[in-house]
Protein backbone atom coordinates (compact mmCIF):
# COMPACT_ATOMS: atom_id res chain seq x y z
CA UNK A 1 -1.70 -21.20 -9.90
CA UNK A 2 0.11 -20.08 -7.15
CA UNK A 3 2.86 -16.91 -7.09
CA UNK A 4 6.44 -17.55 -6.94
CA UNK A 5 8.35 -14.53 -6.13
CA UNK A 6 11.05 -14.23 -9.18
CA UNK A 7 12.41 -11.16 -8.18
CA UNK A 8 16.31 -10.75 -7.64
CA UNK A 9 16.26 -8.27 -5.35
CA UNK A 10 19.94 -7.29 -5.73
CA UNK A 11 19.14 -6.59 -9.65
CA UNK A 12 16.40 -4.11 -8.88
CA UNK A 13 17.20 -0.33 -8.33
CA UNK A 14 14.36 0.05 -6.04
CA UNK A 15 11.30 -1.16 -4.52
CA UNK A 16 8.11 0.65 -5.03
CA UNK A 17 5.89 -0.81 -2.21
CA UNK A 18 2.17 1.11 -3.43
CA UNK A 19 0.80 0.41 -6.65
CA UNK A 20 -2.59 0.47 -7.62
CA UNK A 21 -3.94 -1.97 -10.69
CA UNK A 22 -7.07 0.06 -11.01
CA UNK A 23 -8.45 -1.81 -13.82
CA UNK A 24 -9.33 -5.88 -14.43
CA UNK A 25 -8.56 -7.99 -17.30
CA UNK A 26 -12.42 -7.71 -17.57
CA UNK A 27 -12.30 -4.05 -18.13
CA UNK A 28 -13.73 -3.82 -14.60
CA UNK A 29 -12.48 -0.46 -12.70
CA UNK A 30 -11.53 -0.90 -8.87
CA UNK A 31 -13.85 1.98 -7.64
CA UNK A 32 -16.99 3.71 -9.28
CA UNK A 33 -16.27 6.50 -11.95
CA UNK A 34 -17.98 9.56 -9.52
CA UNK A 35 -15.18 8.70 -6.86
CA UNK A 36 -11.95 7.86 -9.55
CA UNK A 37 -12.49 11.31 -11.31
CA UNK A 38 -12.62 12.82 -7.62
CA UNK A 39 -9.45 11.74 -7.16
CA UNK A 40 -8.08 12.39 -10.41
CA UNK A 41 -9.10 15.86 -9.97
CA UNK A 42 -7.76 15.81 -6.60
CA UNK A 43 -4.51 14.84 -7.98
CA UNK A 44 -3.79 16.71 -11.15
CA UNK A 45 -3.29 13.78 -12.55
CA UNK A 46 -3.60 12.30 -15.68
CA UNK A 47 -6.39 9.55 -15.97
CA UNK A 48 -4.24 6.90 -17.46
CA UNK A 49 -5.61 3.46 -16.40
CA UNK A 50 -2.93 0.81 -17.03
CA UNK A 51 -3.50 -2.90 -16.58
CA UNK A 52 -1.36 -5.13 -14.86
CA UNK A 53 0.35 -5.98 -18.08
CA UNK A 54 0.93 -2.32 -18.83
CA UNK A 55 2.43 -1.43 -14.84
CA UNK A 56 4.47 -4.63 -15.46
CA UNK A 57 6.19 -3.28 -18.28
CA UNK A 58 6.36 0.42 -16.73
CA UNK A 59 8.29 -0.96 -14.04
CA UNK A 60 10.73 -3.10 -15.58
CA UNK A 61 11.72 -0.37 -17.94
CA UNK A 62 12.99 1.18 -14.70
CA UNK A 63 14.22 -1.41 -13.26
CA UNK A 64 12.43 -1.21 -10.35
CA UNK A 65 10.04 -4.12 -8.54
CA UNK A 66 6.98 -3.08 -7.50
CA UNK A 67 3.93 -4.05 -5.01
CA UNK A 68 0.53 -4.49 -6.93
CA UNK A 69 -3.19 -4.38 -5.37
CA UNK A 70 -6.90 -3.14 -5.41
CA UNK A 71 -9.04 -2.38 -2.42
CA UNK A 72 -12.53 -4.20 -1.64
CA UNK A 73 -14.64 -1.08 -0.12
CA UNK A 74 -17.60 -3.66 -1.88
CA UNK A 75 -19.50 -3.28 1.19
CA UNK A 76 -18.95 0.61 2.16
CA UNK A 77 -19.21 2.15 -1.70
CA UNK A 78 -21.75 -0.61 -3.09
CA UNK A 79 -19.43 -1.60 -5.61
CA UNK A 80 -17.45 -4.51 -6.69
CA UNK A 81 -13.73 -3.88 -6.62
CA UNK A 82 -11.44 -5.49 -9.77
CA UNK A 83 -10.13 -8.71 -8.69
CA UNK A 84 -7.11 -9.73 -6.20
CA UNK A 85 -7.28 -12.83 -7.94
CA UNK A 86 -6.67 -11.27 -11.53
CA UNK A 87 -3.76 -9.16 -9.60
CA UNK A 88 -2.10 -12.46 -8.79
CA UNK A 89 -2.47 -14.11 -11.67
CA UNK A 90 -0.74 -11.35 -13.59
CA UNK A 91 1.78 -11.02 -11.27
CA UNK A 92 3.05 -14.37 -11.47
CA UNK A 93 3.40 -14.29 -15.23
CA UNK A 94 5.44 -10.75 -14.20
CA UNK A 95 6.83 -12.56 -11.16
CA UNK A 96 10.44 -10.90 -11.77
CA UNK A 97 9.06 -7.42 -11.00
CA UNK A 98 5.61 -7.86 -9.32
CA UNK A 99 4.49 -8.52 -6.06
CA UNK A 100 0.33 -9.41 -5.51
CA UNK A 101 -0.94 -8.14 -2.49
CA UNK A 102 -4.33 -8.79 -1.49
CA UNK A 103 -7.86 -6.95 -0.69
CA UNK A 104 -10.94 -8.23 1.38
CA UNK A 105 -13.53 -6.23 3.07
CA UNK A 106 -13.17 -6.17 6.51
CA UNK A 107 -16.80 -5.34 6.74
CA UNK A 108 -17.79 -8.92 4.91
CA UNK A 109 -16.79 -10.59 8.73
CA UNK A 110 -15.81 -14.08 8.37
CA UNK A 111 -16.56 -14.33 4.36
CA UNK A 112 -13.57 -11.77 4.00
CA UNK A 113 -11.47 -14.53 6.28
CA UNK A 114 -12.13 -17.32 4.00
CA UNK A 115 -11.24 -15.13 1.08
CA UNK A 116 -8.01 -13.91 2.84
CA UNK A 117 -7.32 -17.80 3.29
CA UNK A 118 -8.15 -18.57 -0.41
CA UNK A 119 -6.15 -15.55 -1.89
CA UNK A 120 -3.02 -16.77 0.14
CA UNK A 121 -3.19 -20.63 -0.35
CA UNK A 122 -4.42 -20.66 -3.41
CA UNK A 123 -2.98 -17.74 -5.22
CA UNK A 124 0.33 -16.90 -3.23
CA UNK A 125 -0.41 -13.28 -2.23
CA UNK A 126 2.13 -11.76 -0.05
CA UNK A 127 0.23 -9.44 1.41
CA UNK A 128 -2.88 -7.26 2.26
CA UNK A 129 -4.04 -3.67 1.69
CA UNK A 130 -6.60 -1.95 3.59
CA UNK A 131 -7.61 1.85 3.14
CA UNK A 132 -10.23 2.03 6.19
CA UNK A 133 -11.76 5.34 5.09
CA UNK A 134 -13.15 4.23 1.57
CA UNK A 135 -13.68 1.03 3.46
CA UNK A 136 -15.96 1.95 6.17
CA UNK A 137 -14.32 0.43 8.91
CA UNK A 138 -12.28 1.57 12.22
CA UNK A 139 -9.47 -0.51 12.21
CA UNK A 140 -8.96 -0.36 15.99
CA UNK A 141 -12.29 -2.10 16.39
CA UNK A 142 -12.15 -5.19 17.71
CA UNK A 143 -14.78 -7.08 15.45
CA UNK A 144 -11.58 -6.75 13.04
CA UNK A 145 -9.63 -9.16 15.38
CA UNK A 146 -10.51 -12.32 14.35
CA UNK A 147 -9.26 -11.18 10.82
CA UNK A 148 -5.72 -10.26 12.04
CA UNK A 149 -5.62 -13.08 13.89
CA UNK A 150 -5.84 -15.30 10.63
CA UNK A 151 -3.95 -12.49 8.38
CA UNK A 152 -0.80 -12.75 11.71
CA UNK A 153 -1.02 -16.52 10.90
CA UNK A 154 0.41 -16.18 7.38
CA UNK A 155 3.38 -14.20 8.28
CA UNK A 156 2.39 -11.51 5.63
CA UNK A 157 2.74 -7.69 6.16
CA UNK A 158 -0.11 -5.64 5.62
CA UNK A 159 -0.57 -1.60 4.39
CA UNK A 160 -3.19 0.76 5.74
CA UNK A 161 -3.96 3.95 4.42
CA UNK A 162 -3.32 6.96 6.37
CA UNK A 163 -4.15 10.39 6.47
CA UNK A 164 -6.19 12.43 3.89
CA UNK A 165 -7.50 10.76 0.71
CA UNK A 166 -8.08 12.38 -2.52
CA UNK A 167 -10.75 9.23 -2.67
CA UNK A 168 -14.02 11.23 -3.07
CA UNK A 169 -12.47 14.67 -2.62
CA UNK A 170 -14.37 17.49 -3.51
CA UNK A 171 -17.35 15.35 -3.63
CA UNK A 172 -20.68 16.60 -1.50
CA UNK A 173 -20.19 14.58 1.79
CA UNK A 174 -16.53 13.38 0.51
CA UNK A 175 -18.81 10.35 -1.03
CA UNK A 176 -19.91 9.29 2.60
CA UNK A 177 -16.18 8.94 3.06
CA UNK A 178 -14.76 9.35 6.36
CA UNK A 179 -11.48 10.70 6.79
CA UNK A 180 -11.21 9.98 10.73
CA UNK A 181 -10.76 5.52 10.36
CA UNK A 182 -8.10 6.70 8.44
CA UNK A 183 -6.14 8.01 11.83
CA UNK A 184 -2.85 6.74 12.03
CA UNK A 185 -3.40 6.06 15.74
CA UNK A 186 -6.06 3.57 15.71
CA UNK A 187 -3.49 1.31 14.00
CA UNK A 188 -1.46 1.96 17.23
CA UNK A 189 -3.97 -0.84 18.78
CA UNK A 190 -3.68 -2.93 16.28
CA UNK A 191 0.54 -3.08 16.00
CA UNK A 192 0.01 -3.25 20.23
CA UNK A 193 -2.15 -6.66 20.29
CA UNK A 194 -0.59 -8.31 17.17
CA UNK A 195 3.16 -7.61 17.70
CA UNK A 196 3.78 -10.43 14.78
CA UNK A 197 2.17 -8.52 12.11
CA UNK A 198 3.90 -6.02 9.88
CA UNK A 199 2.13 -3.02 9.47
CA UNK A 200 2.79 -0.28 6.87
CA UNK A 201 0.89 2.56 7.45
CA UNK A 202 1.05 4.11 4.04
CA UNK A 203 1.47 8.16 2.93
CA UNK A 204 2.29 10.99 4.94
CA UNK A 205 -0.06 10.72 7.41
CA UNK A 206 -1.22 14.64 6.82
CA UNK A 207 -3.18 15.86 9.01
CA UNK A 208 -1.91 13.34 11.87
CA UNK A 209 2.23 12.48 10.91
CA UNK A 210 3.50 13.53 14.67
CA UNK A 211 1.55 10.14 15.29
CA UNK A 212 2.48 8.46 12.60
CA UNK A 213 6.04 8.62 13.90
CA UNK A 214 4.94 8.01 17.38
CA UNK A 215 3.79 4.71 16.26
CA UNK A 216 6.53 3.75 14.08
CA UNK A 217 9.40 5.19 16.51
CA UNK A 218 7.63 3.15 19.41
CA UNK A 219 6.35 -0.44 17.22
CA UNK A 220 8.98 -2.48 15.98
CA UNK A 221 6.28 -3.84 13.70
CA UNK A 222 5.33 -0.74 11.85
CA UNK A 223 7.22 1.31 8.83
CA UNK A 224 5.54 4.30 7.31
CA UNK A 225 5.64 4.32 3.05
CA UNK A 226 6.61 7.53 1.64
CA UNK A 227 3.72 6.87 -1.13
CA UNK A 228 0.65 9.42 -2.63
CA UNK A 229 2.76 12.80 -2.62
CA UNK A 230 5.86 14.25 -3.92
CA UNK A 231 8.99 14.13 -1.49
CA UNK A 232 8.71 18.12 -2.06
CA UNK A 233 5.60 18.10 -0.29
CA UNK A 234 6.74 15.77 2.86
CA UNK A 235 5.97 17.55 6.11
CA UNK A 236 9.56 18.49 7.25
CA UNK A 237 9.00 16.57 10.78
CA UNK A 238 8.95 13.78 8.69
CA UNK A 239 11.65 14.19 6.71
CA UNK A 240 14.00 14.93 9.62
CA UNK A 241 12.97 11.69 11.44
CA UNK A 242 13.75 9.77 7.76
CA UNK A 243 16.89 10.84 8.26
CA UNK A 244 17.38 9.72 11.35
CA UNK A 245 15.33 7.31 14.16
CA UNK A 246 13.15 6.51 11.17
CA UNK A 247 15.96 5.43 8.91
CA UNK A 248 14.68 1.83 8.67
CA UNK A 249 11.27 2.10 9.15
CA UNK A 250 10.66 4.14 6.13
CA UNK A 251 9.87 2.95 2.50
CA UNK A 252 9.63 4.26 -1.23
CA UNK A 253 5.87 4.19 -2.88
CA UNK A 254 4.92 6.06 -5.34
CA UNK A 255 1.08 5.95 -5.69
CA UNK A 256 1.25 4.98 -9.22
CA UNK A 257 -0.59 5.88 -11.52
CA UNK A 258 -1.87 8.80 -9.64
CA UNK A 259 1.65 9.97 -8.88
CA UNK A 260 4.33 8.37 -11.07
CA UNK A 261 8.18 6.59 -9.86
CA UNK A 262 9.80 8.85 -12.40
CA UNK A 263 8.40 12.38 -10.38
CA UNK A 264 8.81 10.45 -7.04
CA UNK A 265 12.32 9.75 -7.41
CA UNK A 266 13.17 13.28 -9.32
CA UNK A 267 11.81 15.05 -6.71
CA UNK A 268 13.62 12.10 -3.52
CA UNK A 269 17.02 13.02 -5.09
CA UNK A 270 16.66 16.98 -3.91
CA UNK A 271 15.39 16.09 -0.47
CA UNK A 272 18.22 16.65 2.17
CA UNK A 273 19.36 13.54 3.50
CA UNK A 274 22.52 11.60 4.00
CA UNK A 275 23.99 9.27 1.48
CA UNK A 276 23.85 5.67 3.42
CA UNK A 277 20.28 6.17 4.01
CA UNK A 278 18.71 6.78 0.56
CA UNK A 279 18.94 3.06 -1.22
CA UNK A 280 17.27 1.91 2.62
CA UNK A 281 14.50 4.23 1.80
CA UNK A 282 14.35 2.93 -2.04
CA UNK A 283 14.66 -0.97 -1.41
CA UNK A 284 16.46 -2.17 2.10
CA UNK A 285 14.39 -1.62 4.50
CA UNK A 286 11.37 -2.66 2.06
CA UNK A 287 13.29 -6.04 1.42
CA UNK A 288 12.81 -6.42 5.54
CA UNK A 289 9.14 -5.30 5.62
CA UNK A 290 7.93 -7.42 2.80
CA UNK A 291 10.01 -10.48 3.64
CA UNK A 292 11.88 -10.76 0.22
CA UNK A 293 15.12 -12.20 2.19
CA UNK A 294 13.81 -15.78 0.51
CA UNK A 295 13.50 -14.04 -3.36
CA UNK A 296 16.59 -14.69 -6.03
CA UNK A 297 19.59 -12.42 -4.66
């Protein structure tokens, strides 16, 4: 089985480009329960834990395509994530509204290359997510290289997390999580020597967004998702630069499930910017950063 993206792009209202599938067809959940109800908490959200079945169906009763994935922190939390394979395989039998990305553990050295290999030639992934903080790893380090060198190979963009993480919040020691690999300008390196990779360097970057859009102002090869908090909430810096020199280098996520497309969007159509740039925000400029110029149109 390999994915075949089925999506007609110009049918879709939007493209949600951060979805979590926290949950295997094994029952399996992608992090242990001590850190999930952290971030539940964190989130005032409700604990809903859809499968990839479920978010498929979510999604096409909006008529919007979204990007699926886990995250391997197997190394850093001890833990076995759900599986990237699982995530593909579901997607292709939702290939008109899914797209897999994948998850190894930077950490795992060159085990986590050969399963980066596998995942694309074997299952069609177009993508990777990272989230360095519940990961354990600086991304700027250059151990990591050899990994971006194969992951620059494939063509494929790839999302880091950025910023704060309700991940272990409120947790004694943030559940040995640390907030600083999450640093938006460590990716800065990483966008400098790899100029062919796409890198999305997802959420608000709170506390660090003035670099955030130093990097994606000044890399042609990064875009910033809008993903893991309520336009309301965007720090107005950001905001203003959306709606202007960051026009195309900005995408719609939603977090989902922790933070659902429905409030997203509800809360996007009261923020104050001008009419040609919201559908680049909610699908355009993702078509560009995912590569989905070769999908149905």
């Amino acid at each position: 089985m390999v994915y075949q993206l089925g999506i007609d792009v110009d049918a879709v209202k939007a493209i949600d480009t951060h979805v979590h599938v926290e949950v295997g067809d094994d029952g399996h959940l992608s992090l242990p329960k001590p850190v999930r109800d952290a971030a539940v908490a964190y989130f005032k959200a409700e604990p809903a834990i859809p499968t990839i079945d479920d978010i498929a169906d979510h999604y096409r009763g909006l008529g919007i395509a979204a990007v699926v994935f886990t995250v391997d922190a197997s190394t850093a939390l001890g833990y076995p994530p759900n599986s990237s394979q699982d995530i593909a395989r579901g997607a292709e039998r939702h290939n008109d509204i899914l797209i897999p990305f994948g998850s190894v553990d930077p950490l795992q050295g060159p085990e986590a290359i050969e399963k980066a290999k596998r995942l694309v030639g074997d299952f069609g992934v177009r993508g990777f997510k990272f989230h360095p903080s519940v990961q354990g790893f600086d991304p700027s380090d250059n151990a990591h290289y050899p990994l971006y060198e194969t992951l620059a190979g494939f063509g494929l963009p790839l999302i880091f997390h950025t910023g704060q993480t309700g991940i272990g919040a409120g947790t004694r020691g943030g559940f040995g999580i640390k907030l600083g690999y999450s640093n938006p300008i460590l990716l800065d390196v990483v966008a400098a020597d790899f100029p062919s990779l796409t890198i999305i360097m997802a959420h608000p970057s709170v506390p660090w967004q003035d670099e955030a859009i130093a990097i994606a102002t000044h890399k042609a090869n990064v875009y910033i998702d809008l993903s893991g908090w309520s336009p309301k909430y965007f720090p107005p810096q950001l905001v203003r630069q959306a709606n202007s020199l960051l026009q195309d280098k900005v995408l719609f996520g939603s977090d989902y499930p922790l933070l659902t497309p429905q409030r997203w969007l509800a809360d996007f159509a009261n923020l104050d910017l001008k009419d040609h740039i919201r559908p680049k925000i909610l699908k355009g400029n993702a078509i560009q950063a995912l590569g989905l110029t070769g999908s149905k149109r």
